[in-house]
Protein backbone atom coordinates (compact mmCIF):
# COMPACT_ATOMS: atom_id res chain seq x y z
CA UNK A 1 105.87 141.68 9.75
CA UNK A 2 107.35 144.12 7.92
CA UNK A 3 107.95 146.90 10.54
CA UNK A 4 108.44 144.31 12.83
CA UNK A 5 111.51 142.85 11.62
CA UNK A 6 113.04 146.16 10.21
CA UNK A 7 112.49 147.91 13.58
CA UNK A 8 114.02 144.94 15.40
CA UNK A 9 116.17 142.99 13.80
CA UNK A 10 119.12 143.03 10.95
CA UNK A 11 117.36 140.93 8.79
CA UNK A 12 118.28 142.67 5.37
CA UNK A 13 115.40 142.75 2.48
CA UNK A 14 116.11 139.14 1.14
CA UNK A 15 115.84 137.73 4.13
CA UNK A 16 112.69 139.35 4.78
CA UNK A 17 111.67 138.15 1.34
CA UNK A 18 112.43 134.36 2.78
CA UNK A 19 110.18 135.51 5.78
CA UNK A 20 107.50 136.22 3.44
CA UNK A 21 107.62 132.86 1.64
CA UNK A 22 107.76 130.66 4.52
CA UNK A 23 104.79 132.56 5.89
CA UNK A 24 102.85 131.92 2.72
CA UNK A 25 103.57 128.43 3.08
CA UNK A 26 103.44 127.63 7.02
CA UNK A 27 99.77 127.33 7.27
CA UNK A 28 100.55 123.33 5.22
CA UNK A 29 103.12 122.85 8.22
CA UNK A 30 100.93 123.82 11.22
CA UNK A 31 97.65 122.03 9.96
CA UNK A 32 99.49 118.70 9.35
CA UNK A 33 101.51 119.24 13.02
CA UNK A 34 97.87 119.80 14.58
CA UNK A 35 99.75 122.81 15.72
CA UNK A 36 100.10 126.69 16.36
CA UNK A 37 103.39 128.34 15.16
CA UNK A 38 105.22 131.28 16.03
CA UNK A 39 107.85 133.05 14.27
CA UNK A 40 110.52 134.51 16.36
CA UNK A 41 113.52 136.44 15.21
CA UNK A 42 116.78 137.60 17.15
CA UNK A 43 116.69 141.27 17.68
CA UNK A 44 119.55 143.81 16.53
CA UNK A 45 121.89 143.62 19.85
CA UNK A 46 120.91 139.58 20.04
CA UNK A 47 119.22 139.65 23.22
CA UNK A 48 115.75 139.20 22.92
CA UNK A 49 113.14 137.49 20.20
CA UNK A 50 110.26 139.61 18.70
CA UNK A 51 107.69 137.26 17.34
CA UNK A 52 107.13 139.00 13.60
CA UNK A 53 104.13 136.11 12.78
CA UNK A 54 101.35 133.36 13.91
CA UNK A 55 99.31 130.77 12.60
CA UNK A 56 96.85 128.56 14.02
CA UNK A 57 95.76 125.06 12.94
CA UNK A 58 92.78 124.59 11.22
CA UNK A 59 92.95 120.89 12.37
CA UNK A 60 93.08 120.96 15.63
CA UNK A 61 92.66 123.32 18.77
CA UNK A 62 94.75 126.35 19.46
CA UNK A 63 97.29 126.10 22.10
CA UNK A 64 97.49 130.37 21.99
CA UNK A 65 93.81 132.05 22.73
CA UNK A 66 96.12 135.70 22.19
CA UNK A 67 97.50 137.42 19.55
CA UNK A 68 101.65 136.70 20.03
CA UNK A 69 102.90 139.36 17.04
CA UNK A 70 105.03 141.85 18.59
CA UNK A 71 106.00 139.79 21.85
CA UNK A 72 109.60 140.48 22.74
CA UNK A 73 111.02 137.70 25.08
CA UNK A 74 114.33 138.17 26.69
CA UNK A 75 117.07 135.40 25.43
CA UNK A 76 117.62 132.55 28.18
CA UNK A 77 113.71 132.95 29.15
CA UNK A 78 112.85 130.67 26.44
CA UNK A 79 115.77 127.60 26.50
CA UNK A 80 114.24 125.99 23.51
CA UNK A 81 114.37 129.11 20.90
CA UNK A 82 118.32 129.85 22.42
CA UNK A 83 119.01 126.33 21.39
CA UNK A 84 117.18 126.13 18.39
CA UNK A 85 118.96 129.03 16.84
CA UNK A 86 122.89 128.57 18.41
CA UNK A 87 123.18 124.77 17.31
CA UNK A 88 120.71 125.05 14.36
CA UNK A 89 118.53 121.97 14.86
CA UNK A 90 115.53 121.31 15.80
CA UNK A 91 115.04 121.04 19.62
CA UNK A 92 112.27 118.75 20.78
CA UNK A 93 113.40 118.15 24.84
CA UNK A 94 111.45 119.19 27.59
CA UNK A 95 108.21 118.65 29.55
CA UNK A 96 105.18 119.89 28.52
CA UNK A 97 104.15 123.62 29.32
CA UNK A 98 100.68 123.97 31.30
CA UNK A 99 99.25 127.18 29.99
CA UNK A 100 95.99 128.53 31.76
CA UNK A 101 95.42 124.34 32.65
CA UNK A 102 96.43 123.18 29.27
CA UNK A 103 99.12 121.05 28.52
CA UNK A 104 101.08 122.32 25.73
CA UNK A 105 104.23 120.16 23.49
CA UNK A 106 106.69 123.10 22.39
CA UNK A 107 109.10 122.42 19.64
CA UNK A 108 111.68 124.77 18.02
CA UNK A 109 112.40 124.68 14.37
CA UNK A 110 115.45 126.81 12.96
CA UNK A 111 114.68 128.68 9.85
CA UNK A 112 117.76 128.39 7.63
CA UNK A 113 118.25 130.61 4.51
CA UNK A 114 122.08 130.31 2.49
CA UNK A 115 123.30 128.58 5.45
CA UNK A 116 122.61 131.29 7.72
CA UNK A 117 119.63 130.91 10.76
CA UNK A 118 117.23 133.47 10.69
CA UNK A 119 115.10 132.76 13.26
CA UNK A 120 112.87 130.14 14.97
CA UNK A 121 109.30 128.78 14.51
CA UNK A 122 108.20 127.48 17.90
CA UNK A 123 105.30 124.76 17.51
CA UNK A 124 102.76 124.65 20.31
CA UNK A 125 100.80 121.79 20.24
CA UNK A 126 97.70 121.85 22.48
CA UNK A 127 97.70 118.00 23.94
CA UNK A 128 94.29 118.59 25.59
CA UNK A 129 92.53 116.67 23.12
CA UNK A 130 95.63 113.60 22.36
CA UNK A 131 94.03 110.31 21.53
CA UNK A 132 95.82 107.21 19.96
CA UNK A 133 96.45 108.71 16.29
CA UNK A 134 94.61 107.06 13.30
CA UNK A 135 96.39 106.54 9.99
CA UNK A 136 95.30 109.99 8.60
CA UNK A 137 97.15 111.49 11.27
CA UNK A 138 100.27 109.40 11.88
CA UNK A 139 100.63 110.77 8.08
CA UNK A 140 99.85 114.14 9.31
CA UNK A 141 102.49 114.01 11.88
CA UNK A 142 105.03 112.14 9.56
CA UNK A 143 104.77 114.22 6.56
CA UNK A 144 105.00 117.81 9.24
CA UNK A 145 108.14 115.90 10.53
CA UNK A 146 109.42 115.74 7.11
CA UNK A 147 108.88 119.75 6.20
CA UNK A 148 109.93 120.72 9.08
CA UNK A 149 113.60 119.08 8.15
CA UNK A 150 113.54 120.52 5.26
CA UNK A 151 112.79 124.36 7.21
CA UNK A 152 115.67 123.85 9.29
CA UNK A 153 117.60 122.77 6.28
CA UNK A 154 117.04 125.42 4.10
CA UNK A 155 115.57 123.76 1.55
CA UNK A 156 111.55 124.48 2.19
CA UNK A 157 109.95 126.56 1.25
CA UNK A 158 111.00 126.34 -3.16
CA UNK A 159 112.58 129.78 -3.50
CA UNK A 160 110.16 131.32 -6.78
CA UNK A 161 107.00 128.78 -5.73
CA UNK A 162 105.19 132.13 -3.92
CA UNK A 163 101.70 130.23 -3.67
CA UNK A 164 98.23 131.78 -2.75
CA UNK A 165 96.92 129.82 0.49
CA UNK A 166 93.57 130.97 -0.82
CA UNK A 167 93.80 129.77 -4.04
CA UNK A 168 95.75 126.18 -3.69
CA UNK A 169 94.71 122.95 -1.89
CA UNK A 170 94.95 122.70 1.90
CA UNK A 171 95.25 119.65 4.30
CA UNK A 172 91.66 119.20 4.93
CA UNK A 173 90.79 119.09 1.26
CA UNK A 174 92.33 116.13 0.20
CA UNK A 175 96.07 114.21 0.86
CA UNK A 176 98.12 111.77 -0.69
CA UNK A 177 101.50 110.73 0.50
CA UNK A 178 103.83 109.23 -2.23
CA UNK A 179 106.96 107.28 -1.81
CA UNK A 180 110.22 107.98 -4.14
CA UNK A 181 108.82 106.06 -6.94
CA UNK A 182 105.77 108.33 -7.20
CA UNK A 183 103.33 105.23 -5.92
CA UNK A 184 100.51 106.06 -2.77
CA UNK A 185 101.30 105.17 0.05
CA UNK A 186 98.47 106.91 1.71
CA UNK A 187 95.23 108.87 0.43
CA UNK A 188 92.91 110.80 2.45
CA UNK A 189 89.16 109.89 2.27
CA UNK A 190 88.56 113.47 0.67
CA UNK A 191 91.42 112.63 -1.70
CA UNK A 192 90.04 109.46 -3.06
CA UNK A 193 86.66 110.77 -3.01
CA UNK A 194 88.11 113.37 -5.61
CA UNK A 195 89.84 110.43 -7.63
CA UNK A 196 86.12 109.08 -7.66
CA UNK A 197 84.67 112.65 -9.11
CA UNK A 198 87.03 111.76 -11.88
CA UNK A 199 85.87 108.29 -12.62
CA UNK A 200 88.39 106.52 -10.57
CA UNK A 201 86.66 102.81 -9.61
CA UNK A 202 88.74 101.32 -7.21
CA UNK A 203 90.90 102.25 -4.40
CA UNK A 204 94.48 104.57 -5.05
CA UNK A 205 96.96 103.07 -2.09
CA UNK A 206 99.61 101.01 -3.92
CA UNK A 207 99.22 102.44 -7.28
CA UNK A 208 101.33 104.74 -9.78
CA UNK A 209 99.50 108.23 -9.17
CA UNK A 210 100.92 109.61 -12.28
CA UNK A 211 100.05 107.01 -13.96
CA UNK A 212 96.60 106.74 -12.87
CA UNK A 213 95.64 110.04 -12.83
CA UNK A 214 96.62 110.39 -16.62
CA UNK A 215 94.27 107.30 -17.46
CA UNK A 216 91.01 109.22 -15.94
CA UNK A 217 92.26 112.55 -17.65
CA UNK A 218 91.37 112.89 -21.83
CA UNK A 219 93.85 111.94 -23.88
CA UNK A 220 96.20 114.62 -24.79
CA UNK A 221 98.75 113.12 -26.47
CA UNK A 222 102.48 114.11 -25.65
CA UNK A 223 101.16 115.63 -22.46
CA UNK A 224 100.24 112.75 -20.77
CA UNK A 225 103.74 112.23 -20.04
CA UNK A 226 104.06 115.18 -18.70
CA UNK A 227 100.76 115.07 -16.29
CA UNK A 228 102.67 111.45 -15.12
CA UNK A 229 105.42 113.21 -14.01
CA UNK A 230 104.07 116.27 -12.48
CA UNK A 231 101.40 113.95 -10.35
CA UNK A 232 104.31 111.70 -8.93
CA UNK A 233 105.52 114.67 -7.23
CA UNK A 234 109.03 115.02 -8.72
CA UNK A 235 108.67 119.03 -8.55
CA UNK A 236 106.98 121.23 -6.75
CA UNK A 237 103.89 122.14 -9.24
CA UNK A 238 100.54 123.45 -8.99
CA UNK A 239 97.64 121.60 -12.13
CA UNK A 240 94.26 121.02 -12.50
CA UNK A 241 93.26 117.43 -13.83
CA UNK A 242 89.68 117.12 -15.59
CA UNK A 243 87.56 114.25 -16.23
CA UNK A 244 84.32 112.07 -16.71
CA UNK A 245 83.06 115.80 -15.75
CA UNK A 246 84.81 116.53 -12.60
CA UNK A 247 87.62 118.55 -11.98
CA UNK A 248 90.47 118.66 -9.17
CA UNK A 249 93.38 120.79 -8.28
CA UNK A 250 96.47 119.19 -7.12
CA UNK A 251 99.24 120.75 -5.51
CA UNK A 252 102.63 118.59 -5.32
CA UNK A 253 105.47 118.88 -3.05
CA UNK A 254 108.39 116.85 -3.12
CA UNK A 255 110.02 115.82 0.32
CA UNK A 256 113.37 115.92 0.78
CA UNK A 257 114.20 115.75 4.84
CA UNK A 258 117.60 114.95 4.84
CA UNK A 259 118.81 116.12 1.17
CA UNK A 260 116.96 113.56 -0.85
CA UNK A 261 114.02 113.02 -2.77
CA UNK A 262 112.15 110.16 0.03
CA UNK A 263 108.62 111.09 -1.45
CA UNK A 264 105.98 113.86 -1.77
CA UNK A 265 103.05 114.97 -0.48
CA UNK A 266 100.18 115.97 -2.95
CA UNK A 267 97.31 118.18 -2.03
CA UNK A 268 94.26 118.18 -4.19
CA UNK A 269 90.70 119.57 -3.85
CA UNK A 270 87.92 118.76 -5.78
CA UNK A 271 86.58 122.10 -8.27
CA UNK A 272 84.28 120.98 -9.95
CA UNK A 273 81.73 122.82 -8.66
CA UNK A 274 83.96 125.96 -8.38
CA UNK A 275 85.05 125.63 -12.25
CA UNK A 276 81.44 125.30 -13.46
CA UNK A 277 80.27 128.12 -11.91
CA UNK A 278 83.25 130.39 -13.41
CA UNK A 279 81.69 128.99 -16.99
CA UNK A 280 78.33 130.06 -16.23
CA UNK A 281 80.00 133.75 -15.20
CA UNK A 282 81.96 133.21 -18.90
CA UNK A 283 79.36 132.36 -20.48
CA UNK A 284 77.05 135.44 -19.02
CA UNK A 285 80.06 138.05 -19.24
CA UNK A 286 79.54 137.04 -23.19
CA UNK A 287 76.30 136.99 -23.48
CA UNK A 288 76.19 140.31 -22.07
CA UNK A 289 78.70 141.89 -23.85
CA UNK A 290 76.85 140.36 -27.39
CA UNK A 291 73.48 142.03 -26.58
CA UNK A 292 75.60 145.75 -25.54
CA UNK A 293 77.32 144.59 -29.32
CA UNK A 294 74.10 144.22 -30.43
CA UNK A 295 72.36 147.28 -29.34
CA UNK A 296 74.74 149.05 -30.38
CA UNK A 297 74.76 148.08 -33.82
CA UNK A 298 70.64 147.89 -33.96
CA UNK A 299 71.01 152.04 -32.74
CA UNK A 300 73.38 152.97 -35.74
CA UNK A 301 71.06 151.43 -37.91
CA UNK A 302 68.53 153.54 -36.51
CA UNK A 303 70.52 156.54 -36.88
CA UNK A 304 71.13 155.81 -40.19
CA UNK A 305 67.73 155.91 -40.93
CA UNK A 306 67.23 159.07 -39.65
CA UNK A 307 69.94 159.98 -41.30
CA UNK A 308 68.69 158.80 -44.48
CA UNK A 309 65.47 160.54 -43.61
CA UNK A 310 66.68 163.90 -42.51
CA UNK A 311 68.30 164.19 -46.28
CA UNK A 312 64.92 163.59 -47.85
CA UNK A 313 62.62 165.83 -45.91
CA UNK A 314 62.39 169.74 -47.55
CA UNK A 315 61.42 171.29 -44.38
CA UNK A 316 64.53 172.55 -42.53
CA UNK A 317 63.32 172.58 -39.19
CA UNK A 318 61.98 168.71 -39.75
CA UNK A 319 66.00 168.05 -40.89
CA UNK A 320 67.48 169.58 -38.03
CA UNK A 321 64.57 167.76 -35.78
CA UNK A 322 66.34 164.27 -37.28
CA UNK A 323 69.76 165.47 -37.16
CA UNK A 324 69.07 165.90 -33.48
CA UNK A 325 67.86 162.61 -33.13
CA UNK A 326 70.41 160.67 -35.07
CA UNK A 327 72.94 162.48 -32.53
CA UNK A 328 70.72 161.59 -29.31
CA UNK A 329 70.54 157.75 -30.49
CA UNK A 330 74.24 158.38 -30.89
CA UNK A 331 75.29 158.97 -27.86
CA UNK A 332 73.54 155.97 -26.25
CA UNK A 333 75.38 153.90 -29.16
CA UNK A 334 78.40 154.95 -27.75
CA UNK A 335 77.86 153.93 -24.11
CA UNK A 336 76.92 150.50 -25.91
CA UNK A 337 79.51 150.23 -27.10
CA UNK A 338 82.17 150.76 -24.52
CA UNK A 339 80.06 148.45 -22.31
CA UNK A 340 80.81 145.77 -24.87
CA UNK A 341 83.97 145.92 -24.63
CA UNK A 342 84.05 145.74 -20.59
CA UNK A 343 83.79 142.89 -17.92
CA UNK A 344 81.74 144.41 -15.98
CA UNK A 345 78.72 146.93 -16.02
CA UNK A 346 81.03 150.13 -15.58
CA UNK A 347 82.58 151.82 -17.84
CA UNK A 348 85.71 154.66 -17.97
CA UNK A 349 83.34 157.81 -19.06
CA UNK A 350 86.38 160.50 -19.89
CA UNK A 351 86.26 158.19 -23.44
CA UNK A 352 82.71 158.00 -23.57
CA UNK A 353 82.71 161.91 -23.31
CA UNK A 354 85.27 162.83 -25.35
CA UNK A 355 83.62 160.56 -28.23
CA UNK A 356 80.16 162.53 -27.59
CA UNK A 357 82.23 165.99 -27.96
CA UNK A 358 83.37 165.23 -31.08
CA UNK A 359 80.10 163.96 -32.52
CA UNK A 360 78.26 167.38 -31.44
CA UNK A 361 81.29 169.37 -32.39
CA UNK A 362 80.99 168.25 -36.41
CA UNK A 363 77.63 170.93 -36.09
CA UNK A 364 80.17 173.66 -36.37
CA UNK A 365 83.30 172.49 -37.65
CA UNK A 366 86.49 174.55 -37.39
CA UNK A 367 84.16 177.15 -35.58
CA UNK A 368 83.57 175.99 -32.05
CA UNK A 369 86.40 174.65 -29.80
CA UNK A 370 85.21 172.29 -27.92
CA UNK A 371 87.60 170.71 -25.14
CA UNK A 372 87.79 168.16 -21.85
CA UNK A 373 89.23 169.34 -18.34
CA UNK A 374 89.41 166.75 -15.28
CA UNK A 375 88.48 163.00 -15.13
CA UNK A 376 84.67 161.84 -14.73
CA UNK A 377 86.34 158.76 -13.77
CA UNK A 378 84.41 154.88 -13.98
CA UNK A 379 80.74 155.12 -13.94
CA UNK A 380 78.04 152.62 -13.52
CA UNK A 381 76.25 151.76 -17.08
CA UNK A 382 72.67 153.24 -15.33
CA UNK A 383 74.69 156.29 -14.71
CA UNK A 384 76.60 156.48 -18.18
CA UNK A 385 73.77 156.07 -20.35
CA UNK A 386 71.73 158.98 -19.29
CA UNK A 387 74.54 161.34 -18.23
CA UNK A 388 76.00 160.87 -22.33
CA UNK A 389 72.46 161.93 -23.37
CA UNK A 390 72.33 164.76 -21.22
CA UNK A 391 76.05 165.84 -22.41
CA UNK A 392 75.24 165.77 -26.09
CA UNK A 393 72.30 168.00 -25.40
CA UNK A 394 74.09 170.63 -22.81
CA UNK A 395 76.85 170.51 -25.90
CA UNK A 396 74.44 170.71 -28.60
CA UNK A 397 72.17 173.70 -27.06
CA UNK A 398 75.90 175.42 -26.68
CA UNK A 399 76.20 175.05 -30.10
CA UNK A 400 73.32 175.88 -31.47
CA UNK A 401 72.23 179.43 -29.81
CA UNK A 402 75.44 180.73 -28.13
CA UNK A 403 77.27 181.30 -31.63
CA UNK A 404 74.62 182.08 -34.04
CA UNK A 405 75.80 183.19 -37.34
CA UNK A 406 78.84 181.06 -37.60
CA UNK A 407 80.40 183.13 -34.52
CA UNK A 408 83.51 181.54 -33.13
CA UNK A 409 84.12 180.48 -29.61
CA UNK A 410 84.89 177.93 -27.28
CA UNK A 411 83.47 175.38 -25.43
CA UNK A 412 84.43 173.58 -21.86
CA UNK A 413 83.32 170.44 -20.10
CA UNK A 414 85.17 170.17 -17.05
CA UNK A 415 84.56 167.49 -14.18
CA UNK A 416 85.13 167.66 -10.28
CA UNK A 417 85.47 164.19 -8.27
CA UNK A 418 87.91 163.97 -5.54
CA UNK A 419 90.17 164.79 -4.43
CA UNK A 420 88.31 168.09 -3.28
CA UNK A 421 84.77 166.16 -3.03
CA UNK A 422 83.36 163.49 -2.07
CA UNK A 423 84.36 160.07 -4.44
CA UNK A 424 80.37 159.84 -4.33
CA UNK A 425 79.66 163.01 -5.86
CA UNK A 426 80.48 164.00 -9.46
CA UNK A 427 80.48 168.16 -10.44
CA UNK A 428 79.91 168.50 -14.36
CA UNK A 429 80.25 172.25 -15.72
CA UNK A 430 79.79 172.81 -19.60
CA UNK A 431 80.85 176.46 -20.18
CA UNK A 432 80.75 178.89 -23.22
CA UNK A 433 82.03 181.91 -24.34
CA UNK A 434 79.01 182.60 -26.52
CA UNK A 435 76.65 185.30 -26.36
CA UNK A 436 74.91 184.05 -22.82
CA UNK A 437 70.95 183.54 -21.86
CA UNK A 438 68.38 186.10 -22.83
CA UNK A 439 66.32 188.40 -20.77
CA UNK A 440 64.63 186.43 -18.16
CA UNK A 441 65.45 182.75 -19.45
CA UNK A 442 64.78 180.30 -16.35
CA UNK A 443 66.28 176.93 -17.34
CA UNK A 444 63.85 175.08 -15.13
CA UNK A 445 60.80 176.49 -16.74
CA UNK A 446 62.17 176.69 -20.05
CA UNK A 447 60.16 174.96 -22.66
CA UNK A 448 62.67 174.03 -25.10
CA UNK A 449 63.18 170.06 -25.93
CA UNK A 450 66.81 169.54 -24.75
CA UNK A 451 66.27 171.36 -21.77
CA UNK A 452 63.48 169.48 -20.70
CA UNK A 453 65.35 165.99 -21.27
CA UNK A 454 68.29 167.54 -19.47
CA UNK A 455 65.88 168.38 -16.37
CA UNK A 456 64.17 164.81 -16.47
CA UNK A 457 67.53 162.82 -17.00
CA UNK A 458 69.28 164.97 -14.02
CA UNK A 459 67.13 164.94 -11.90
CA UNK A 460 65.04 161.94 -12.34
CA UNK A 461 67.09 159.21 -13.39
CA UNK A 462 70.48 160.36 -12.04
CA UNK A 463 68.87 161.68 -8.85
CA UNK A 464 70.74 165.03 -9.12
CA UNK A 465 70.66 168.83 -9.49
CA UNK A 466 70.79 170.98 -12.70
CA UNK A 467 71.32 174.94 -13.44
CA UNK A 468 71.71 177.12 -16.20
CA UNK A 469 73.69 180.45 -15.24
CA UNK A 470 75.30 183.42 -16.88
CA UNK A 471 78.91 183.85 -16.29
CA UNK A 472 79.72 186.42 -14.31
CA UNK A 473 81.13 189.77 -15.42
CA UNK A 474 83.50 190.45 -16.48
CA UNK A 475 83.40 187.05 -19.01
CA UNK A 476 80.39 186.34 -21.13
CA UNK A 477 78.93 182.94 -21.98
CA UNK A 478 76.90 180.68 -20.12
CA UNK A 479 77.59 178.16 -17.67
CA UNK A 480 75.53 174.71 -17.16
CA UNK A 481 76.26 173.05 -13.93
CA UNK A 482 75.33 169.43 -12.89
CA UNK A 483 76.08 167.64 -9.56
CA UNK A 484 74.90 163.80 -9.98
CA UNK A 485 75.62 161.52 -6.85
CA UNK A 486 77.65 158.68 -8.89
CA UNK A 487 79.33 155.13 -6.77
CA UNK A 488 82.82 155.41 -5.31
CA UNK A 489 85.34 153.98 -8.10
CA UNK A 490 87.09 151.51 -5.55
């Protein structure tokens, strides 16, 4: 709609914004009118209509089997829109159109913002399938009558009221019909069977629905008054109402056709279901999150026992064995952690990494710098839990043998993913200025312990490829390069 009406038309970006809101709001009009609608707007040099939007009724048939956006009609071709729009009313005279052996009503509605006509909805109402009209939709009909004053008027739809169709009540789920005083007049059967969910006992025509619906609600004190007033419809409002375990949404509209408040229409849809499954998700987000808590804290005491261990043990290899260990366990305690802190099962890893960095970096304090280039990005838990074990060892072997004898140096842990490659691909490359592999060293053959968890991580759990290489001349170091196939982030 957009490009539509800026290509076309003058319409400046507040009118547009009116567009916008009607649209959001149309699909109420065209499923009480049993009818299609079609936006058309007055082009630039006034003369021809481009139709900028379309809705069909979910209530009844379609009187358009094609898609009408982008139709321009010449003005004059179409009597009804060029009357619509010049005297600003809505323009209901004519025969029926026969379209492909269908009879079709067409109305014209003016679509006044400020004082100002904007454009015109046309409503197409197949009469194919016209019957003598029961109660539910003589209200239908009535209440579409009503909005579609208020459209021509100006005053519909509530300027700030931007509702999600998706979200709110529509026709079909449930509809009552108050008059001025806030009592029901009509109620759908869906309606009342929702007033039943909520203990409701007898039937709702004739009573105060304010009133009533505050009696099957708990007892909330000064906001009872408040729930009587929003359920009679005296604003346009959006609530849920919950009792004897049930729960409904209601959605109220006051009607004012000619300029006064004559009634309102309230849509409502029973939730109940809905709202209990959202606990359950609640409830297992939590419980979830509790047991990453609690891993997490059941690993640092674990570490700390190795810790504890490591500084009672004489033999310096056995220490350094521990001190390894404590930092392993670490770095899964870290992914814990994150992940219980999180929503969901993913987790940002640039934190995650940076965390790990630090923690291997305290082997050689003020020695070894040890830095982050590029974004790893979100990563699935499955993925984040081995790839921080395989980090801290890449980091720690860097550590350990390319700067023996307190050498300085630096290390870098840099990570490719997009734009370059592929979102499902993640390049990892820890590099070192140290003093680089010795004769003949093959990292895939190699028997040392960090290597080999590297190699079985990599390339068993994460599915990916590993190599150990020396930098080449005229640097020095050692370069450690992972590609891991990882889920796109969006």
């Amino acid at each position: 709609m957009n490009d539509l009406v800026r290509q076309h038309t003058a319409l400046s970006d507040s009118d547009l914004e009116w567009l916008h809101l009607l649209v959001s709001e149309w699909q109420l009009l065209s499923d009480l009118s049993f009818a299609d609608l079609v936006l058309w707007v007055p082009t630039r040099d006034g003369t021809r209509y481009v139709s900028v939007a379309q809705m069909r009724p979910n209530t009844g048939p379609t009187s358009y089997q094609d898609d009408m956006v982008g139709h321009l009609v010449p003005r004059g071709r179409r009597p009804l829109l060029d009357a619509a729009l010049d005297e600003g009313r809505i323009v209901r005279e004519g025969d029926p159109e026969w379209r492909e052996e269908v009879p079709v009503r067409v109305e014209s509605i003016p679509v006044r913002r400020e004082g100002r006509v904007l454009g015109v909805i046309a409503r197409n109402t197949n009469l194919l399938t016209v019957r003598t009209p029961s109660r539910l939709e003589l209200t239908y009909l009535q209440s579409a009558s009503d909005l579609a004053q208020m459209i021509a008027a100006g005053s519909f739809p509530f300027p700030g009221q931007q509702v999600d169709m998706d979200a709110s009540p529509r026709v079909g789920d449930g509809l009552i019909r108050l008059d001025a005083d806030g009592v029901v007049q009509y109620a759908s059967p869906n309606a009342l069977s929702a007033y039943h969910r909520l203990g409701l006992a007898s039937d709702l025509v004739g009573h105060h629905l304010g009133q009533v619906t505050a009696e099957l609600a708990p007892s909330r004190g000064p906001v009872d008054e408040a729930l009587v007033k929003l359920a009679s419809g005296y604003a346009p409002r959006e609530t849920e109402v919950e009792g004897n375990g049930g729960v409904i949404q209601l959605r109220t509209i006051p009607l004012r056709p000619k300029g006064t408040r004559i009634g309102s229409l309230v849509l409502l849809r029973d939730v109940t279901e809905l709202r209990r499954r959202e606990r359950e998700l609640i409830t297992k987000d939590a419980t979830i999150r509790e047991i990453h808590h609690r891993v997490k804290n059941n690993l640092q005491t674990v570490a700390a026992l190795l810790r504890l261990q490591a500084r009672r043990m004489d033999s310096v290899r056995g220490r350094e064995a521990l001190n390894e260990a404590v930092r392993r366990v670490g770095s899964i305690a870290i992914v814990h952690e994150t992940l219980s802190q999180n929503l969901d099962e993913r987790v940002e890893f640039d934190e995650i990494a940076d965390r790990v960095i630090a923690m291997v970096a305290e082997i050689s304090p003020g020695k070894v710098e040890c830095r982050r280039t590029g974004r790893f990005g979100i990563l699935d838990a499955e993925v984040a839990t081995p790839l921080s074990m395989v980090l801290t060892e890449i980091l720690q072997n860097a550590l350990e043998h390319a700067f023996p004898a307190g050498e300085r140096g630096s290390v870098e842990v840099s990570a490719v993913r997009g734009p370059r490659r592929p979102e499902s691909r993640l390049l990892i490359t820890v590099q070192d200025d140290g003093s680089g592999l010795p004769e003949g060293f093959d990292a895939h053959t190699a028997g040392n312990l960090g290597l080999q968890i590297v190699r079985t991580l990599v390339e068993g759990e994460l599915g990916g490829s590993f190599d150990m290489l020396p930098v080449p001349a005229p640097g020095r170091g050692t370069r450690v390069v992972l590609d891991i196939p990882v889920r796109p982030q969006k």
